[in-house]
C-alpha atoms as a PDB file:
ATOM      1  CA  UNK A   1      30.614   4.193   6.696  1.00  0.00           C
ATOM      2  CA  UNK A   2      31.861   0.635   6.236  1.00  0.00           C
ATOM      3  CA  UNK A   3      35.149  -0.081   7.542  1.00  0.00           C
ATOM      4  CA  UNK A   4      37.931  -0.218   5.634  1.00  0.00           C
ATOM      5  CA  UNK A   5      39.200  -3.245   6.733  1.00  0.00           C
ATOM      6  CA  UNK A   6      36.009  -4.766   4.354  1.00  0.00           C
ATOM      7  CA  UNK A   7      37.665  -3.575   1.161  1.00  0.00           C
ATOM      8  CA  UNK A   8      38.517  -7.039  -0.181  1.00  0.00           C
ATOM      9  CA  UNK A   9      35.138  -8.785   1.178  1.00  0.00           C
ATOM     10  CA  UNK A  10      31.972  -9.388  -1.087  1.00  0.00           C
ATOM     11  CA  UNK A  11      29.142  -7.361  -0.358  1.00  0.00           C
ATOM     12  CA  UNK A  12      25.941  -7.403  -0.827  1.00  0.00           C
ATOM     13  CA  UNK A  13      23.194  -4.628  -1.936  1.00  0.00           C
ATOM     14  CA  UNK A  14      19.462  -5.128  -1.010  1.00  0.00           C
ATOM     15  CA  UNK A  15      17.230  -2.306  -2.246  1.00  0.00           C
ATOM     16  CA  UNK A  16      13.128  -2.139  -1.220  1.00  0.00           C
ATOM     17  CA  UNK A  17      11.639  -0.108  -3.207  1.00  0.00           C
ATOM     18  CA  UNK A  18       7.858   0.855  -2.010  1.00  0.00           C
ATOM     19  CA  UNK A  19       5.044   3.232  -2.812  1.00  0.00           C
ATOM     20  CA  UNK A  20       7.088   6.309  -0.587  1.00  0.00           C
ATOM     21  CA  UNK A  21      10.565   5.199  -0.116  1.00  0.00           C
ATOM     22  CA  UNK A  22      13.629   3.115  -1.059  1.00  0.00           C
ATOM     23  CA  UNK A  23      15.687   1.507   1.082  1.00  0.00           C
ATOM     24  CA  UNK A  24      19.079   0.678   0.373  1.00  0.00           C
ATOM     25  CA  UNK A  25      20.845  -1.803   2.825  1.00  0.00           C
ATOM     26  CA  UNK A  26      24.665  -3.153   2.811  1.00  0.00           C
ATOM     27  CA  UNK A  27      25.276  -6.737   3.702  1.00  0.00           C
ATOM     28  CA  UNK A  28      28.718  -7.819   4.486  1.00  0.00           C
ATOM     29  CA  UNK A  29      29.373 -11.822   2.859  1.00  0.00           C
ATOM     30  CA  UNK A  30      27.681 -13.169   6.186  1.00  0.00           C
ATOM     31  CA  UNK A  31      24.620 -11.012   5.701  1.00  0.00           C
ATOM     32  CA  UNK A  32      25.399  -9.019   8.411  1.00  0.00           C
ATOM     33  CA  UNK A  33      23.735  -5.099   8.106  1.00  0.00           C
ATOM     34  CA  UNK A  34      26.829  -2.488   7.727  1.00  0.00           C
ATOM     35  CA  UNK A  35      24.850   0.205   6.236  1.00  0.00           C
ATOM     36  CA  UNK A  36      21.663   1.312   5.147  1.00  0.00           C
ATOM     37  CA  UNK A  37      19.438   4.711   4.022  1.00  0.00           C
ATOM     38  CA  UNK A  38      16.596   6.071   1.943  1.00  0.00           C
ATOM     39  CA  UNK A  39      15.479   8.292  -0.835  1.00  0.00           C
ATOM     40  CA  UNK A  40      11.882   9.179  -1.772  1.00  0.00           C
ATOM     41  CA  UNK A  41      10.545   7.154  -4.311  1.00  0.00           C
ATOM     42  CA  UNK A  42      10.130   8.571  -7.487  1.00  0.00           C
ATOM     43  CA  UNK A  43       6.514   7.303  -8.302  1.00  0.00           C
ATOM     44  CA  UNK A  44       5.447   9.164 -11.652  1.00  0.00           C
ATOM     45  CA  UNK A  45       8.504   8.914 -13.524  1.00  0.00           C
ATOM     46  CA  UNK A  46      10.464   5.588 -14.539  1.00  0.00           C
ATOM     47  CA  UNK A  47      13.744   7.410 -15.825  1.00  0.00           C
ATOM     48  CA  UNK A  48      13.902   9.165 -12.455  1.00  0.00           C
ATOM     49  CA  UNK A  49      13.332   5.771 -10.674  1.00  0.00           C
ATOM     50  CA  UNK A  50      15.977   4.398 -12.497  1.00  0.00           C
ATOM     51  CA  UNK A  51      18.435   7.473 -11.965  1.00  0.00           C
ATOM     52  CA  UNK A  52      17.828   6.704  -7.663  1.00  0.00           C
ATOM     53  CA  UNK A  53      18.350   3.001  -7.720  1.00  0.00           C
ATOM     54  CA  UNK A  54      21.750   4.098  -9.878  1.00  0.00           C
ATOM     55  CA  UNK A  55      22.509   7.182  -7.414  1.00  0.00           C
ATOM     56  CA  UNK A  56      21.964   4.670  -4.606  1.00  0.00           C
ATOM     57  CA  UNK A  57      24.504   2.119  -5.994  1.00  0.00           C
ATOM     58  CA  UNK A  58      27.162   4.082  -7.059  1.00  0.00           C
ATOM     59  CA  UNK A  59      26.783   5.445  -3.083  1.00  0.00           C
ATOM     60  CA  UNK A  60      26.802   1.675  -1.661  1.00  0.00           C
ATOM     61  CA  UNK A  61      30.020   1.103  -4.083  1.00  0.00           C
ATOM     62  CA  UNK A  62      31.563   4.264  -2.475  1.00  0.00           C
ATOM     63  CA  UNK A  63      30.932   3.099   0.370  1.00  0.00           C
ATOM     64  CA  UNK A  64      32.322  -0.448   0.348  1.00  0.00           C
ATOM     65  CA  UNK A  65      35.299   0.504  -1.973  1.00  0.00           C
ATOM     66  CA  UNK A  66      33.905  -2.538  -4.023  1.00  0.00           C
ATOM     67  CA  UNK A  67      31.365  -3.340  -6.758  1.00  0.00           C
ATOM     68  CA  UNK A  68      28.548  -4.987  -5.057  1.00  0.00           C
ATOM     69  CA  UNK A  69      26.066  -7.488  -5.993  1.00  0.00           C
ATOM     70  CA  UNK A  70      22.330  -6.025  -6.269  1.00  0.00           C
ATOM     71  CA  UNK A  71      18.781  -7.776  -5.392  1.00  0.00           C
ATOM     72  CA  UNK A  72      16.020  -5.354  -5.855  1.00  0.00           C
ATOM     73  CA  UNK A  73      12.337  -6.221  -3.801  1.00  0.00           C
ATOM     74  CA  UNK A  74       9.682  -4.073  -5.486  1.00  0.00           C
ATOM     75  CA  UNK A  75       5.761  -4.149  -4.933  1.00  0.00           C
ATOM     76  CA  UNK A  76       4.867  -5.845  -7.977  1.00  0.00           C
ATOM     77  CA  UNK A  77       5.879  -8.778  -9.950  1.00  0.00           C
ATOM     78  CA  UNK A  78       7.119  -9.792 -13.741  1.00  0.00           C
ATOM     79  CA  UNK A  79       4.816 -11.194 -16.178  1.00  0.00           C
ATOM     80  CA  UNK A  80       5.897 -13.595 -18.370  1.00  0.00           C
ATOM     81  CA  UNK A  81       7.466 -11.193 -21.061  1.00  0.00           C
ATOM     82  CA  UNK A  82       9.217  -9.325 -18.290  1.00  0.00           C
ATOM     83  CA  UNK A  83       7.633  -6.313 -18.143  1.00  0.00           C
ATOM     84  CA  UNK A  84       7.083  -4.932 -14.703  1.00  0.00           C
ATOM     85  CA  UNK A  85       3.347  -4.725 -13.272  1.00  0.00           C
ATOM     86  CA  UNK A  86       3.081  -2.564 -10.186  1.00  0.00           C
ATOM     87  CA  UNK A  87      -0.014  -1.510  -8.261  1.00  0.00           C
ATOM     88  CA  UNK A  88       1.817   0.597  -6.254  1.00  0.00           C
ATOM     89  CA  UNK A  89       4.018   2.992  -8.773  1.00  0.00           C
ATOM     90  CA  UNK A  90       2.258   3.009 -11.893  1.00  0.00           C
ATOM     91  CA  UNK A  91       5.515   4.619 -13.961  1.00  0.00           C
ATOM     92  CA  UNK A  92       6.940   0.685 -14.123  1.00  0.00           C
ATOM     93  CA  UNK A  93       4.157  -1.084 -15.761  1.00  0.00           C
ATOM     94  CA  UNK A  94       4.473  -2.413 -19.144  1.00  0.00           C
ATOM     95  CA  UNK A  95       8.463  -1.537 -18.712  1.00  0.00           C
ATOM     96  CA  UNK A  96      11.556  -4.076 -18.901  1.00  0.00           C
ATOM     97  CA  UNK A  97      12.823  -3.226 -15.492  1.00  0.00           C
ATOM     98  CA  UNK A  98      15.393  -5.855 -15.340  1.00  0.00           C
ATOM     99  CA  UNK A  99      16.898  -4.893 -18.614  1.00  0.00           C
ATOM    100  CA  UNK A 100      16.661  -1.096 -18.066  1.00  0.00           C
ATOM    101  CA  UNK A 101      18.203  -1.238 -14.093  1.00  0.00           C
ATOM    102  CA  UNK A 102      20.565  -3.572 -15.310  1.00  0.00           C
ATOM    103  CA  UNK A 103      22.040  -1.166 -18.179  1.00  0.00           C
ATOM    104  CA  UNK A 104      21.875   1.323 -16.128  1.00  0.00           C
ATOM    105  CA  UNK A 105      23.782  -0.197 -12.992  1.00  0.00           C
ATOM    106  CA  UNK A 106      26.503  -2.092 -16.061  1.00  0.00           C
ATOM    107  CA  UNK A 107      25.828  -5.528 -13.541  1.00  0.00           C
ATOM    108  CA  UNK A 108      23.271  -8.210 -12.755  1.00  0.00           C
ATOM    109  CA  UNK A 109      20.610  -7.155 -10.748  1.00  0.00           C
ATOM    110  CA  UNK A 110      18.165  -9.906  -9.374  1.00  0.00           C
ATOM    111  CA  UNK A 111      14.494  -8.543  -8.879  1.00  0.00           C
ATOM    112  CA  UNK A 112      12.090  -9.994  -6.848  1.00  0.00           C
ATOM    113  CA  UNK A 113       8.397  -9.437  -5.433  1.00  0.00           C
ATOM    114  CA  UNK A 114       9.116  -7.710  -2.056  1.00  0.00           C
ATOM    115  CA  UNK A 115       6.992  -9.513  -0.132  1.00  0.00           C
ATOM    116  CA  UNK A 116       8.537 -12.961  -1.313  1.00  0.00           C
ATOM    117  CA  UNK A 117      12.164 -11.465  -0.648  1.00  0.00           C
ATOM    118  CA  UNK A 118      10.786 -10.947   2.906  1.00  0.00           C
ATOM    119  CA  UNK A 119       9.795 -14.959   2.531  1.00  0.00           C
ATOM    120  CA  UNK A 120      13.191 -15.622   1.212  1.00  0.00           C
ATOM    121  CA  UNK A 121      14.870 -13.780   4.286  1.00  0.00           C
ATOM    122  CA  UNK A 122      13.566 -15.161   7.152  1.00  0.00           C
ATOM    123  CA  UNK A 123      13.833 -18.594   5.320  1.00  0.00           C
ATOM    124  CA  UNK A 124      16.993 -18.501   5.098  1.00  0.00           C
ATOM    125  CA  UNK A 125      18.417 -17.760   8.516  1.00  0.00           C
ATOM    126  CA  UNK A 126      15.458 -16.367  10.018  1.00  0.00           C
ATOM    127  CA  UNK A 127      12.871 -17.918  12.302  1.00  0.00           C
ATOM    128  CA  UNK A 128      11.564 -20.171   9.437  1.00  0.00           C
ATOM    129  CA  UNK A 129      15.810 -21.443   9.385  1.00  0.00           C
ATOM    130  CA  UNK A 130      15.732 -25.182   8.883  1.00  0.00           C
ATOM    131  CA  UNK A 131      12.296 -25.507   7.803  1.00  0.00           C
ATOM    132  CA  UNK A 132      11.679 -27.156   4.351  1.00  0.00           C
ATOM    133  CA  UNK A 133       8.291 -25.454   3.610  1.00  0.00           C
ATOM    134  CA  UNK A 134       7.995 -22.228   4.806  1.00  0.00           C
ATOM    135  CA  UNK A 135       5.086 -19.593   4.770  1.00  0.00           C
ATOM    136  CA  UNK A 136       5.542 -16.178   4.650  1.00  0.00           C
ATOM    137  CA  UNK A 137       2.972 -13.474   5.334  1.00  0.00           C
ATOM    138  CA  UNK A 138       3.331  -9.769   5.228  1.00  0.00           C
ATOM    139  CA  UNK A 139       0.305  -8.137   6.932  1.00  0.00           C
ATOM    140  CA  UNK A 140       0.689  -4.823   6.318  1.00  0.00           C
ATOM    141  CA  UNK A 141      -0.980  -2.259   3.716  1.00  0.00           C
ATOM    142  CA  UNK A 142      -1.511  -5.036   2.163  1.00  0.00           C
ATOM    143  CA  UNK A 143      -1.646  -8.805   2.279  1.00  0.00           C
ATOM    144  CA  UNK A 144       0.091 -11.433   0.121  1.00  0.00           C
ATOM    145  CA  UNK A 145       3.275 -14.142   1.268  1.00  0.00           C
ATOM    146  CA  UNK A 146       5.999 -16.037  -0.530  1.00  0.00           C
ATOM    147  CA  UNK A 147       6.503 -19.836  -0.108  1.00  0.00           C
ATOM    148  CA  UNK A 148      10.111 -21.135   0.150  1.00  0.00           C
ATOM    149  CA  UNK A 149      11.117 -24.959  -0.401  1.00  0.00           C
ATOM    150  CA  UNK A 150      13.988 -26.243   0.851  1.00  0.00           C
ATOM    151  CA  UNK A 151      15.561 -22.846   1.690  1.00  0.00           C
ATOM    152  CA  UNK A 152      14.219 -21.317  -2.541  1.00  0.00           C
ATOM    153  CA  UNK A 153      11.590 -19.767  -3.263  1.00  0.00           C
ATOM    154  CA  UNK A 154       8.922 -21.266  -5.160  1.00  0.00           C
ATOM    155  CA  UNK A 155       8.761 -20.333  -8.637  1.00  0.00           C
ATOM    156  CA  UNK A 156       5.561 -20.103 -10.661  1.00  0.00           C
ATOM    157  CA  UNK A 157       4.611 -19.933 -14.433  1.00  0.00           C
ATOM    158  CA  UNK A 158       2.905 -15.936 -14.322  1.00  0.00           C
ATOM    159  CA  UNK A 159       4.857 -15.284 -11.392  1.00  0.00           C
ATOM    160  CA  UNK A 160       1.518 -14.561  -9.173  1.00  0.00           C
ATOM    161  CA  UNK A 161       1.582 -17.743  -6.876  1.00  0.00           C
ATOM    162  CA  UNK A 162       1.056 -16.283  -2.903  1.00  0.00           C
ATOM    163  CA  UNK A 163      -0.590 -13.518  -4.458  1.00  0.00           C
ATOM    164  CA  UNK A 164      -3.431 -14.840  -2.064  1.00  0.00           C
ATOM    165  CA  UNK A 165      -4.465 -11.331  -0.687  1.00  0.00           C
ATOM    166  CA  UNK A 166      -6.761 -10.894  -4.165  1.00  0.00           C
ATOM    167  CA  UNK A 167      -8.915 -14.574  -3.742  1.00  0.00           C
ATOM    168  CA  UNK A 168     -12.298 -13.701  -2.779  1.00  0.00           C
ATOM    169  CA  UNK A 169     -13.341 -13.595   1.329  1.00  0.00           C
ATOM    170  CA  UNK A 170     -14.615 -16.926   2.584  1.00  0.00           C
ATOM    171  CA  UNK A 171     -18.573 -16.532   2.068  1.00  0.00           C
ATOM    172  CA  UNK A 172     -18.883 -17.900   5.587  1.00  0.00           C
ATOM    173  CA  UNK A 173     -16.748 -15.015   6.863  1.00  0.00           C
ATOM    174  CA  UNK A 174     -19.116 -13.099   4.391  1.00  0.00           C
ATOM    175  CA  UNK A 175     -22.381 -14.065   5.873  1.00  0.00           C
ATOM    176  CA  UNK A 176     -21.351 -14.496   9.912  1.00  0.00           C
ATOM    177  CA  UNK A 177     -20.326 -10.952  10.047  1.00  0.00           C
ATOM    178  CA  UNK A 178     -22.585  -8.960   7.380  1.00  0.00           C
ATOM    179  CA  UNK A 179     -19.648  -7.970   5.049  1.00  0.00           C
ATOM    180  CA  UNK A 180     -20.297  -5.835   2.283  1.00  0.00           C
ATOM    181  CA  UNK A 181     -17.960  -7.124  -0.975  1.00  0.00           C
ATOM    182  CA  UNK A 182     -15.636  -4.126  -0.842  1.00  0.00           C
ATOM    183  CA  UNK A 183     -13.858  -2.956  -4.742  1.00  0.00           C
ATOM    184  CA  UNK A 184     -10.359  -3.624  -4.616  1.00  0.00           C
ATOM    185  CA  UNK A 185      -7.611  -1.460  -5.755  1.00  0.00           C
ATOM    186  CA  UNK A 186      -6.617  -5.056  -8.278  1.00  0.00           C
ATOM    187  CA  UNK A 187      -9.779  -4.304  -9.881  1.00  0.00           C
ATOM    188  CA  UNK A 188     -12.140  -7.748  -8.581  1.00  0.00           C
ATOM    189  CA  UNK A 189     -14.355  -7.145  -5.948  1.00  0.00           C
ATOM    190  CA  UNK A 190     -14.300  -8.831  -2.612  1.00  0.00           C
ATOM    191  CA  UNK A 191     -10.480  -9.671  -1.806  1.00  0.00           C
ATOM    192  CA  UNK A 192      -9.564 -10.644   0.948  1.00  0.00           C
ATOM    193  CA  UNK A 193      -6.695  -8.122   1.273  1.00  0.00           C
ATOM    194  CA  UNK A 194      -9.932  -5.426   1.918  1.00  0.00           C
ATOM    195  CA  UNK A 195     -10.995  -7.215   5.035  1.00  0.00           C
ATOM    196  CA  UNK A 196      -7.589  -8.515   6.557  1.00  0.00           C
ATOM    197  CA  UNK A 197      -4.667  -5.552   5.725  1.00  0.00           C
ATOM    198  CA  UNK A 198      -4.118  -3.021   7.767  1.00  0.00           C
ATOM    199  CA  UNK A 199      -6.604  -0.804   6.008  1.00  0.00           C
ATOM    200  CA  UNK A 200      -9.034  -3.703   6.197  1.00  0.00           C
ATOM    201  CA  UNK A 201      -8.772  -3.962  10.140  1.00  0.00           C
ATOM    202  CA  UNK A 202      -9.913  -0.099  10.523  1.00  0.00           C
ATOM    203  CA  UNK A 203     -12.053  -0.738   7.926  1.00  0.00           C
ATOM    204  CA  UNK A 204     -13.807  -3.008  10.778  1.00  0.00           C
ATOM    205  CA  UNK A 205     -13.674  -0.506  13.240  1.00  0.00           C
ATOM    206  CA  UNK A 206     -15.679   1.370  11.155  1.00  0.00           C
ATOM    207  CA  UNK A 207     -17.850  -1.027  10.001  1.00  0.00           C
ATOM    208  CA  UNK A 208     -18.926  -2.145  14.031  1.00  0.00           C
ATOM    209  CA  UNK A 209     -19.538   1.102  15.154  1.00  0.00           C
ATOM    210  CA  UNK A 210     -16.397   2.147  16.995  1.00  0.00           C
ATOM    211  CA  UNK A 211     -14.162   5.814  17.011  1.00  0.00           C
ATOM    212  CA  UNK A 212     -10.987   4.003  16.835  1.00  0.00           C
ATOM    213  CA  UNK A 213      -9.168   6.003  13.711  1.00  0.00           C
ATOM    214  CA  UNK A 214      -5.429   3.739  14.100  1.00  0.00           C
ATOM    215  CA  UNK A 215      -4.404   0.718  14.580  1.00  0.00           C
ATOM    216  CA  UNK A 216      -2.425   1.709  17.625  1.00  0.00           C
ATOM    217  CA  UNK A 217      -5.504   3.161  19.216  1.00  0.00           C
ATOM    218  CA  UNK A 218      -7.062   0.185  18.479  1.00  0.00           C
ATOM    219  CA  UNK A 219      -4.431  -1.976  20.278  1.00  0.00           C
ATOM    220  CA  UNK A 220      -4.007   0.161  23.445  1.00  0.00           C
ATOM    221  CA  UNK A 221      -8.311   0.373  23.762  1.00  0.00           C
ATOM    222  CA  UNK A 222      -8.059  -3.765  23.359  1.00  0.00           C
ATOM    223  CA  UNK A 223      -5.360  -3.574  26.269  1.00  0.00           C
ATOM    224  CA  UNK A 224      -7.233  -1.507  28.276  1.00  0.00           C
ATOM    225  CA  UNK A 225     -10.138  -4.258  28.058  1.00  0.00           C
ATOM    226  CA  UNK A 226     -12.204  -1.881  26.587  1.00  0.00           C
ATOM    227  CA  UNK A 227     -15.447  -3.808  24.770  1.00  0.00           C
ATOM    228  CA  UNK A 228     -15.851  -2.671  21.537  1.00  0.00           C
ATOM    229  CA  UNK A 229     -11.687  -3.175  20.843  1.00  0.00           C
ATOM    230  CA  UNK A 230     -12.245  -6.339  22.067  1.00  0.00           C
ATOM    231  CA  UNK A 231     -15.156  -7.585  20.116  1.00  0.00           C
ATOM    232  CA  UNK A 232     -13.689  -6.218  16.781  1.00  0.00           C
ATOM    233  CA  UNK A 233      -9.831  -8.347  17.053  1.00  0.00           C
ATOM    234  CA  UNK A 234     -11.924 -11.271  18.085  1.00  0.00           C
ATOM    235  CA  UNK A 235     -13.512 -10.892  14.452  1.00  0.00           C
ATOM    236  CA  UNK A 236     -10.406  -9.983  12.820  1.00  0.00           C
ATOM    237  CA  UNK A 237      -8.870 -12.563  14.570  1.00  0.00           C
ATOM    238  CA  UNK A 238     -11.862 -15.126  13.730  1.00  0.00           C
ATOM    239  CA  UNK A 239     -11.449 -13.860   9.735  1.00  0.00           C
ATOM    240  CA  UNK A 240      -7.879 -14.073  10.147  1.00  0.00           C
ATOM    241  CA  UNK A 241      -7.224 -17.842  11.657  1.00  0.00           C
ATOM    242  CA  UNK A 242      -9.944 -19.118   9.018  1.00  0.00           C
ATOM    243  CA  UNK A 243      -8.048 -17.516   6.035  1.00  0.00           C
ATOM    244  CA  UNK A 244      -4.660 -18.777   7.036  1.00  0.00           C
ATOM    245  CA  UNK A 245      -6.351 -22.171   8.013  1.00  0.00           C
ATOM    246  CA  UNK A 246      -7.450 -22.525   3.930  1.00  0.00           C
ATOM    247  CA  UNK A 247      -3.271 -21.259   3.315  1.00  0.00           C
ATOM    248  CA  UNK A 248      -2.522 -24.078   5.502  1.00  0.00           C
ATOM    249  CA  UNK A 249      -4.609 -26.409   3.440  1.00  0.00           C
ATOM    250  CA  UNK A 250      -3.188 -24.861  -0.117  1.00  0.00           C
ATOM    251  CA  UNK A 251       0.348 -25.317   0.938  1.00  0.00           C
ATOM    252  CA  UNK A 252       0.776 -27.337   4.451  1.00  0.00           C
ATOM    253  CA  UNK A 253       3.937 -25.206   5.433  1.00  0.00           C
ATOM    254  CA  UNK A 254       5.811 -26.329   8.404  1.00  0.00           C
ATOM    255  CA  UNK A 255       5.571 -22.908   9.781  1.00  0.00           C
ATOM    256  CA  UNK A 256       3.962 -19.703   8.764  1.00  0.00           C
ATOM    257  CA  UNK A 257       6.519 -16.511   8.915  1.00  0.00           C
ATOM    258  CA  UNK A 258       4.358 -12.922   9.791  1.00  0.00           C
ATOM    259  CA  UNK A 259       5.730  -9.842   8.269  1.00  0.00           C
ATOM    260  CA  UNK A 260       4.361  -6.250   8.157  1.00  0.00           C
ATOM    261  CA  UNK A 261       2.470  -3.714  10.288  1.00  0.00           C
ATOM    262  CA  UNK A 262       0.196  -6.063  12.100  1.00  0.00           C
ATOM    263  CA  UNK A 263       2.149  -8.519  12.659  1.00  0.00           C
ATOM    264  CA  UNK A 264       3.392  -6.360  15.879  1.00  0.00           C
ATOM    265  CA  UNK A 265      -0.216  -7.229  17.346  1.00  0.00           C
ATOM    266  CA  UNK A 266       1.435  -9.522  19.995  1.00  0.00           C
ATOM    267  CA  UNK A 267      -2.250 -10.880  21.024  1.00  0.00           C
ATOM    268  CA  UNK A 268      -2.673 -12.030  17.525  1.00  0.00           C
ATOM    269  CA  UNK A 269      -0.077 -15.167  17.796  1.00  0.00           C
ATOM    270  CA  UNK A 270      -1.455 -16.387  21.146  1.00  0.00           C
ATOM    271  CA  UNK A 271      -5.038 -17.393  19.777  1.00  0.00           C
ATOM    272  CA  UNK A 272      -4.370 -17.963  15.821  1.00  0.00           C
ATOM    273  CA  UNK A 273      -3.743 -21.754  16.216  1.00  0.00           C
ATOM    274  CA  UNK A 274      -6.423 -22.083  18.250  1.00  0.00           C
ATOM    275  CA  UNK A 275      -8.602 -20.301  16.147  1.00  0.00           C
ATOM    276  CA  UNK A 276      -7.377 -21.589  12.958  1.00  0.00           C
ATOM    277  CA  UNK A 277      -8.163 -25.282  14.482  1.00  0.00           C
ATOM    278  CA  UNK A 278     -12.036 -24.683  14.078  1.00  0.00           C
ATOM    279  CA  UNK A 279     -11.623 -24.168  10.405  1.00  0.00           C
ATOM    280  CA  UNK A 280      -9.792 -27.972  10.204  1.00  0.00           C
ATOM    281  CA  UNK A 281     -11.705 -31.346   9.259  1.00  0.00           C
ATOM    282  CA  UNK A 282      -9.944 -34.004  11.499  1.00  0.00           C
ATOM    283  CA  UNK A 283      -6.623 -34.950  11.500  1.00  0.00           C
ATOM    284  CA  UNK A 284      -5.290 -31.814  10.660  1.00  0.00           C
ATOM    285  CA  UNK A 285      -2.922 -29.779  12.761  1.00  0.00           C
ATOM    286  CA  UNK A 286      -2.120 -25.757  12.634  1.00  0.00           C
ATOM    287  CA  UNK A 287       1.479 -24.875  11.535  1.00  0.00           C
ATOM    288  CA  UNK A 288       3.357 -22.287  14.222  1.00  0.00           C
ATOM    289  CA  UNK A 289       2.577 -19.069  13.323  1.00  0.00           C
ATOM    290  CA  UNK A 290       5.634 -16.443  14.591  1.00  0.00           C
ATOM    291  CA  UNK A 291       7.295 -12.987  14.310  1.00  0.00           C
ATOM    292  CA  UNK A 292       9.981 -12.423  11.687  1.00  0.00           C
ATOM    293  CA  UNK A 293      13.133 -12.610  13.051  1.00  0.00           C
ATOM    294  CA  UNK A 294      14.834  -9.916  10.865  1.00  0.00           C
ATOM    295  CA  UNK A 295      11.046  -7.265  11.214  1.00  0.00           C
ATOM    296  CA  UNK A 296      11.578  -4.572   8.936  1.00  0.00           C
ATOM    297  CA  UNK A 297      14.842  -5.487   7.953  1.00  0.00           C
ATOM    298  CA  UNK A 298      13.686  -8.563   6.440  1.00  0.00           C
ATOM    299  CA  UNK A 299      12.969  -7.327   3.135  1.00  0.00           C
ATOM    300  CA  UNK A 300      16.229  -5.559   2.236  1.00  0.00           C
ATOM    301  CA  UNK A 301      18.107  -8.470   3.324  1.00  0.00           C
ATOM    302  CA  UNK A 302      16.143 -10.867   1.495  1.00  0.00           C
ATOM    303  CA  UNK A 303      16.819  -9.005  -1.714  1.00  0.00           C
ATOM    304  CA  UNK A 304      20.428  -9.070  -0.977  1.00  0.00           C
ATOM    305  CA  UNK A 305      20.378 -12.818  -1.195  1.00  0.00           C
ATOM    306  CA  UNK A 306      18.932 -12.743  -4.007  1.00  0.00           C
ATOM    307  CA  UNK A 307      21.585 -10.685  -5.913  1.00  0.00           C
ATOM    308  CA  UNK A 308      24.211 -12.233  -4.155  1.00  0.00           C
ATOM    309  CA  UNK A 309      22.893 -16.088  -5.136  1.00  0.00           C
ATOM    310  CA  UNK A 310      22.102 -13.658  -8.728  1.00  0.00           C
ATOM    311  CA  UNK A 311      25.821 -13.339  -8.738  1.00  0.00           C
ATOM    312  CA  UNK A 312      27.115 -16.510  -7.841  1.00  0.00           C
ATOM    313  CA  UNK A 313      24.782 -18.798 -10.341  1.00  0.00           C
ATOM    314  CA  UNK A 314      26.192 -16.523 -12.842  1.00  0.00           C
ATOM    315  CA  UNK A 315      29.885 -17.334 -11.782  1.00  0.00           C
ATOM    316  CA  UNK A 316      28.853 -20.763 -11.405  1.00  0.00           C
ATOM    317  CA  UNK A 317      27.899 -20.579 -15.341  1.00  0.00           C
ATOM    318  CA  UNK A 318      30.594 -18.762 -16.440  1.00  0.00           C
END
C-alpha cells in the first residue's frame, strides 16, 4: 500500500503489457518503485484488454489517493494513422488504442513500444545516465532496441526505427555456420531475431547437435566447461558481436544498454567488444556493452516517464 503520507505527491503509473501478463508499477515523483502487480493479459479480446488496463488504474488511484499519470509499453508499435499493430496480441491491430485507453481511463495516456520504454529507462537514470546516444537492446523472446538522444527517444516517420531484430542475418554469419533462412513470425524470412533471441539460441543447440532443451541448462553445461556448450555460445557469441558491430556502425551509440532474458548470460559482456572488434574496418572502436541497471523493472518505469513527461508537455501547453 503506498503510504499515506504520499497523498499530495505526483505519481506516476507505468503499465507493460506483454503476450501473458501486465504489469502495473507505481512511481513516486522521483521514480522511485512504491507498488507494483499483475493481471493476465487478455489476448483475444480488445474490450477486455481495455477493461484490465482501466481495473488496474482505478486500483493504482486507490492506492495513491491521487489521479496518476499513465505511460503504457506494449509489444507493438503505432503506424502512422494510429492504429495499433501487435505481433504479440492480435485483438489490438488495426485499433485506435490511444484514443480507446484514453476514453476509457478519462486522462492522457502516453503509449510507447516496450522495448524502447526499456531504452528510455535506463537512459534516463540508468546505466546509459549521462550518455547522449544511447543503445538499447532487449534480448529476450525477441530482439529489437530503442535509441535515445540526449536523454529522448528517437522518433521516426512509421514508428519502426530499432526494429532491427527483422533485417536479414549477415550472409557471412549465413555461410560460416551453415544456417538455414528460418520463416519469421513478421512474415520475411531470415531475421535475425530467429538466430539471436532467446528462441534463436536453443534453436542453435539444436541445430549443432546438442540435448540442451533451456537456456539455463545451457549456461550451467558452458560453466561446467562442458564442449559442446562451449562451442555453441562461442557461435552465438561470434553472430552476436558481428550483429551489434553493424548497430554500432548504423547508429555509433556511446554505449549499448542489454535488456531481456539473455542478457543475464554474464560471459556474454566479457568477450562482445572483443568480438565485435573483428567485424570493424580501422579506426573504429566498440561502444561498452552493459547490464540494465533497473533489469526487469526497466520497462514499467520507462513507461512511467513517459506518461509523466505525457503529462507535463501537456501542462506546459495548457
Amino acid at each position: 500500500m503506498v503510504s499515506q503520507t504520499l497523498k499530495s505527491e505526483k505519481m506516476h503509473y507505468g503499465l507493460d503489457i506483454g503476450g501473458t501478463k501486465i504489469e502495473l508499477a507505481i512511481f513516486n515523483s522521483q521514480l522511485e518503485r512504491v507498488a507494483s502487480w499483475r493481471l493476465p493479459t487478455p489476448q483475444d479480446d480488445y474490450q477486455a484488454l481495455l477493461s484490465t488496463i482501466a481495473q488496474m488504474v482505478v486500483e493504482a488511484d486507490k492506492k495513491s489517493n491521487i489521479k496518476g499519470t499513465v505511460g503504457i509499453g506494449f509489444p507493438g508499435y503505432l503506424d502512422n494513422q494510429g492504429r495499433s499493430v501487435s505481433a504479440n496480441i492480435a485483438s489490438v491491430n488495426g485499433q485506435f488504442i490511444v484514443k480507446d485507453t484514453c476514453a476509457k481511463l478519462g486522462r492522457a495516456v502516453a503509449f510507447e513500444n516496450d522495448v524502447k520504454a526499456f531504452a528510455l529507462s535506463e537512459a534516463r537514470g540508468g546505466a546509459a545516465q549521462s550518455k547522449d546516444n544511447a543503445l538499447g537492446v532487449v534480448v529476450g523472446t525477441g530482439f529489437a532496441g530503442g535509441l535515445c538522444i540526449e536523454g529522448q527517444l528517437y522518433k521516426s516517420k512509421q514508428n519502426v526505427s530499432c526494429e532491427f531484430g527483422h533485417v536479414s542475418l549477415p550472409a557471412i554469419l549465413q555461410q560460416r555456420y551453415q544456417f538455414p533462412l528460418r520463416q519469421c513470425g513478421c512474415g520475411l524470412v531470415g531475421c535475425v531475431e530467429e538466430y539471436l533471441a532467446g528462441p534463436g539460441l536453443l534453436w542453435m543447440c539444436s541445430h549443432f547437435n546438442t540435448n540442451y532443451t533451456s537456456v539455463p541448462m545451457l549456461v550451467k553445461a558452458l560453466r561446467d566447461n562442458e564442449a559442446k556448450a562451449i562451442e555453441v555460445m562461442d557461435i552465438y557469441i561470434d553472430c552476436l558481436g558481428c550483429y551489434f558491430a553493424q548497430l554500432t556502425l548504423m547508429y555509433d551509440p556511446d554505449i549499448i544498454v542489454l535488456g531481456g532474458g539473455l542478457s543475464n548470460i554474464a560471459e556474454i559482456y566479457s568477450r562482445l567488444p572483443q568480438v565485435m572488434q573483428k567485424y570493424f574496418f580501422n579506426g573504429v572502436i566498440a561502444p561498452p556493452v552493459v547490464a540494465a541497471m533497473f533489469g526487469d523493472s526497466s520497462g514499467v518505469r520507462g513507461a512511467a516517464i513517459l506518461g509523466r513527461d505525457n503529462a507535463d508537455n501537456a501542462a506546459v501547453q495548457n
